[in-house]
Protein backbone atom coordinates (compact mmCIF):
# COMPACT_ATOMS: atom_id res chain seq x y z
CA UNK A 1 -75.08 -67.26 180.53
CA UNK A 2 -78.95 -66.95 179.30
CA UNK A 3 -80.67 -63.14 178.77
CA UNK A 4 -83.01 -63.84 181.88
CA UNK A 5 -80.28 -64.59 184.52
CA UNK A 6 -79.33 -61.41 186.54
CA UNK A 7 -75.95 -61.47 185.82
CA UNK A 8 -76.47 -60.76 182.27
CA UNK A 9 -78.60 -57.95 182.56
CA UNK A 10 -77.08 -54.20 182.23
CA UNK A 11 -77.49 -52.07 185.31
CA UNK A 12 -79.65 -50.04 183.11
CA UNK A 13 -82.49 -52.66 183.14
CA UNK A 14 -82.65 -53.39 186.89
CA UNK A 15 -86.19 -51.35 186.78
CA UNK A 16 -87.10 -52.64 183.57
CA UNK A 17 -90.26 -53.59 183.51
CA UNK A 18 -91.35 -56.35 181.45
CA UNK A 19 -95.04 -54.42 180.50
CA UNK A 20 -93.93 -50.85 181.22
CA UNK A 21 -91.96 -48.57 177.82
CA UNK A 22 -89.89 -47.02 180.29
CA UNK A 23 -87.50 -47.56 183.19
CA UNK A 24 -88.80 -46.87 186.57
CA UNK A 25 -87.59 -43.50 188.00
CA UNK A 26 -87.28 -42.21 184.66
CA UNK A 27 -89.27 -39.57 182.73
CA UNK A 28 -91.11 -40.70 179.89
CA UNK A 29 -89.64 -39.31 176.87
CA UNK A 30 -92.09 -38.95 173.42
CA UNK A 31 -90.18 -38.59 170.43
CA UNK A 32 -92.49 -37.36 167.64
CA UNK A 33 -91.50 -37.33 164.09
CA UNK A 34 -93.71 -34.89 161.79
CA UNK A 35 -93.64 -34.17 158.61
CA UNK A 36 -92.92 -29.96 158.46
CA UNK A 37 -92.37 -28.41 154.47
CA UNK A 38 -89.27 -26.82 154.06
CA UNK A 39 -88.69 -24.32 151.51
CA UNK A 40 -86.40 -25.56 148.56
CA UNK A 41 -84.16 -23.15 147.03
CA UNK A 42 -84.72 -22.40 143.45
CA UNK A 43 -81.08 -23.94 142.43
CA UNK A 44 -81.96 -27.35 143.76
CA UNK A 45 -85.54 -27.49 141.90
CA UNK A 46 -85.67 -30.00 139.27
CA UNK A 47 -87.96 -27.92 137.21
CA UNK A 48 -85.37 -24.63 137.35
CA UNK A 49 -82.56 -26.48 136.51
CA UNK A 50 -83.84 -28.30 133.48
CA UNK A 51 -85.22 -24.85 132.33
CA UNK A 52 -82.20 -22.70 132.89
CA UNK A 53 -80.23 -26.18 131.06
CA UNK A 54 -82.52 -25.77 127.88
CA UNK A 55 -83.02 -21.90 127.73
CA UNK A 56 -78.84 -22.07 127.72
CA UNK A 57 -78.50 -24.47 125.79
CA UNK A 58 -81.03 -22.43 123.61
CA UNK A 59 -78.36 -19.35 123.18
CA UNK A 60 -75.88 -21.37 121.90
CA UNK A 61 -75.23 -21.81 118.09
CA UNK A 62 -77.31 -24.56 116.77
CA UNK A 63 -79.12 -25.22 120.27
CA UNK A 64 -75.66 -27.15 120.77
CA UNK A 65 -72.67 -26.83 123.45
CA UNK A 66 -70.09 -28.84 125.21
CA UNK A 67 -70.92 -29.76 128.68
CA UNK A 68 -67.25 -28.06 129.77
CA UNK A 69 -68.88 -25.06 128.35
CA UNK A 70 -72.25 -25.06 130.04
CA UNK A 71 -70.51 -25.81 133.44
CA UNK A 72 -68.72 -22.19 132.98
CA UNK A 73 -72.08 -20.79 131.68
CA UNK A 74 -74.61 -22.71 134.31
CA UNK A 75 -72.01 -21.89 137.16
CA UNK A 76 -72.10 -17.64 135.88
CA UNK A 77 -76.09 -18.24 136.32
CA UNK A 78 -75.85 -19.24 140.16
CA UNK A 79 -75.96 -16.08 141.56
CA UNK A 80 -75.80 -12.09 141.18
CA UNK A 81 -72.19 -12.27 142.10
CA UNK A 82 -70.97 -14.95 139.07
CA UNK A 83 -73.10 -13.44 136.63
CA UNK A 84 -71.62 -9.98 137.14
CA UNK A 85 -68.26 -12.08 137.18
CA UNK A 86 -69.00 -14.04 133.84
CA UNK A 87 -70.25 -11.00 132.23
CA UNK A 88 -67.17 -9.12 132.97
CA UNK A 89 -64.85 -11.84 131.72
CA UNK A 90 -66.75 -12.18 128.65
CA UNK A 91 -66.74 -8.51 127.40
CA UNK A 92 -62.96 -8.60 128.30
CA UNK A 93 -63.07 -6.32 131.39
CA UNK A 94 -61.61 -9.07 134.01
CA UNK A 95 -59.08 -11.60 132.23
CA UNK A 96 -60.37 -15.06 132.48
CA UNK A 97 -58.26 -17.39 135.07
CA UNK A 98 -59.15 -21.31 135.82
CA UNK A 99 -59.55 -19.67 139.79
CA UNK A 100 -62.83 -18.10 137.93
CA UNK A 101 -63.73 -21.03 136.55
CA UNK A 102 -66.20 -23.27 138.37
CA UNK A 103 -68.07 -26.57 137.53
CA UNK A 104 -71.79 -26.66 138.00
CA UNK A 105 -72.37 -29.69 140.64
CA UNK A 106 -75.79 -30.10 139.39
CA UNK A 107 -74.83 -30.59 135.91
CA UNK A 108 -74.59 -34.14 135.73
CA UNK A 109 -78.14 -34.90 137.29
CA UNK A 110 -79.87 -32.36 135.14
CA UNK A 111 -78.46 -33.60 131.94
CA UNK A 112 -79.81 -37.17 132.80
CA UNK A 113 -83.36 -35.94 133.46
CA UNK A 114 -83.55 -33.81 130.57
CA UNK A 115 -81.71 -36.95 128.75
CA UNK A 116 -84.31 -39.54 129.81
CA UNK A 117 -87.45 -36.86 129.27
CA UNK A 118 -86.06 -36.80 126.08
CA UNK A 119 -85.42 -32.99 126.04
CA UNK A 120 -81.78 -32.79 124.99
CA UNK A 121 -79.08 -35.60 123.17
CA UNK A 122 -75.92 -36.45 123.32
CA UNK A 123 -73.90 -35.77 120.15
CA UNK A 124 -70.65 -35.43 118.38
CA UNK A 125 -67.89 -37.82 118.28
CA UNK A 126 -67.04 -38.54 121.72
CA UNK A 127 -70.52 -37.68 123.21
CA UNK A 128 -69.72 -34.42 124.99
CA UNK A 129 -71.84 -31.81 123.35
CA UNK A 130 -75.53 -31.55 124.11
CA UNK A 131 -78.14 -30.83 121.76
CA UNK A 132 -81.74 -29.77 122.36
CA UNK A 133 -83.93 -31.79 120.43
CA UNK A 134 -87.47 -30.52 118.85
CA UNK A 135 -89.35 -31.14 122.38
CA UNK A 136 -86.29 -29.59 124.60
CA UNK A 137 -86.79 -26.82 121.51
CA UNK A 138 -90.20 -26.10 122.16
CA UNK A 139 -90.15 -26.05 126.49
CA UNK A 140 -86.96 -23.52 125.74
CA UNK A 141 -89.08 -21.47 123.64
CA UNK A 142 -92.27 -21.27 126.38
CA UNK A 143 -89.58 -20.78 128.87
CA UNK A 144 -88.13 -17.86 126.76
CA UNK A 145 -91.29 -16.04 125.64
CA UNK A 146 -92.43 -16.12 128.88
CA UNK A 147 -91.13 -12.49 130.24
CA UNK A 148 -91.15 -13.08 134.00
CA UNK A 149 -89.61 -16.48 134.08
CA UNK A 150 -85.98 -16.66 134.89
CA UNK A 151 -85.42 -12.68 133.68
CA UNK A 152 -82.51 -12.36 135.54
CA UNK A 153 -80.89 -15.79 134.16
CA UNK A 154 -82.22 -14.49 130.29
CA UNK A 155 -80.99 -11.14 130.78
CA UNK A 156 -77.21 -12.38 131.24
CA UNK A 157 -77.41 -14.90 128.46
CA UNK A 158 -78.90 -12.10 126.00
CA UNK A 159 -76.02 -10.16 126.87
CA UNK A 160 -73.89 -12.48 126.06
CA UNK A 161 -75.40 -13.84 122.87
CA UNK A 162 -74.76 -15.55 121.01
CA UNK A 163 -72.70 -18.04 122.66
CA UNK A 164 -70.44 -20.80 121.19
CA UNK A 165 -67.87 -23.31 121.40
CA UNK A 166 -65.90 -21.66 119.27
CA UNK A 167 -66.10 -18.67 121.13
CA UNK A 168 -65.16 -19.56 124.19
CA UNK A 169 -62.15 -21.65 123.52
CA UNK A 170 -60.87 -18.17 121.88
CA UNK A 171 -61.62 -16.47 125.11
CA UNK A 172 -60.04 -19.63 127.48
């Protein structure tokens, strides 16, 4: 059986023809793919999460923290809701429970950006702290000093200050 006999040939394809797009009898149909911006919430910007990484990072004692730490902390940061949540768990007026604690999904590829841009490092024994170094040190700083730039983010974390390992495996 070839592709030109007639027996091989769908029903589909009776009208086909051979110079035509379409089938005969049918209406054309244009399919049109165009480019249209969509509006990005601030949460999956690259740029707000490596800020909102460093400026935490920032309130921690020595600029250092363990990443299961900055989960709980970058998770409290997501919205009015967890921050009011956080807040309340760390002055001691709602008892901390694992159901309140969350992991940050965008964690992981923030701390490889800021990683490979050189911002933050890796340290301690088994790896799992992160450190700013002297350039993630100086974009926390511009990020800090600048009073209209993540205010609602800053005002949590200066409530909270200042924030440590230590600490919270006292309060977990």
């Amino acid at each position: 059986m070839t592709g030109d006999s007639d027996e091989a040939r769908p029903h589909w394809l009776e009208s086909w023809s051979e110079n035509s797009d379409t089938v005969a009898g049918a209406e054309e149909l244009r399919v049109v793919f165009r480019e249209q911006p969509r509006p990005l919430p601030a949460r999956q910007r690259i740029a707000y999460r490596t800020a909102v990484l460093l400026v935490t990072l920032d309130n921690f004692r020595g600029g250092a923290a363990a990443v299961a730490n900055l989960h709980i902390v970058l998770w409290a940061l997501r919205s009015t809701r967890t921050r009011t949540l956080f807040k309340n768990w760390w002055t001691g007026r709602r008892i901390f429970d694992f159901v309140s604690q969350r992991i940050e999904p965008t964690l992981d590829i923030s701390v490889r950006l800021a990683l490979a841009d050189g911002l933050i490092e890796l340290v301690g024994a088994k790896k799992h702290r992160l450190h700013l170094t002297a350039k993630g040190q100086a974009l926390a700083d511009a990020v800090s000093n600048t009073e209209d730039l993540l205010s609602a983010e800053k005002a949590l974390l200066k409530a909270v200050f200042p924030l440590s390992d230590a600490e919270f495996d006292r309060r977990v």
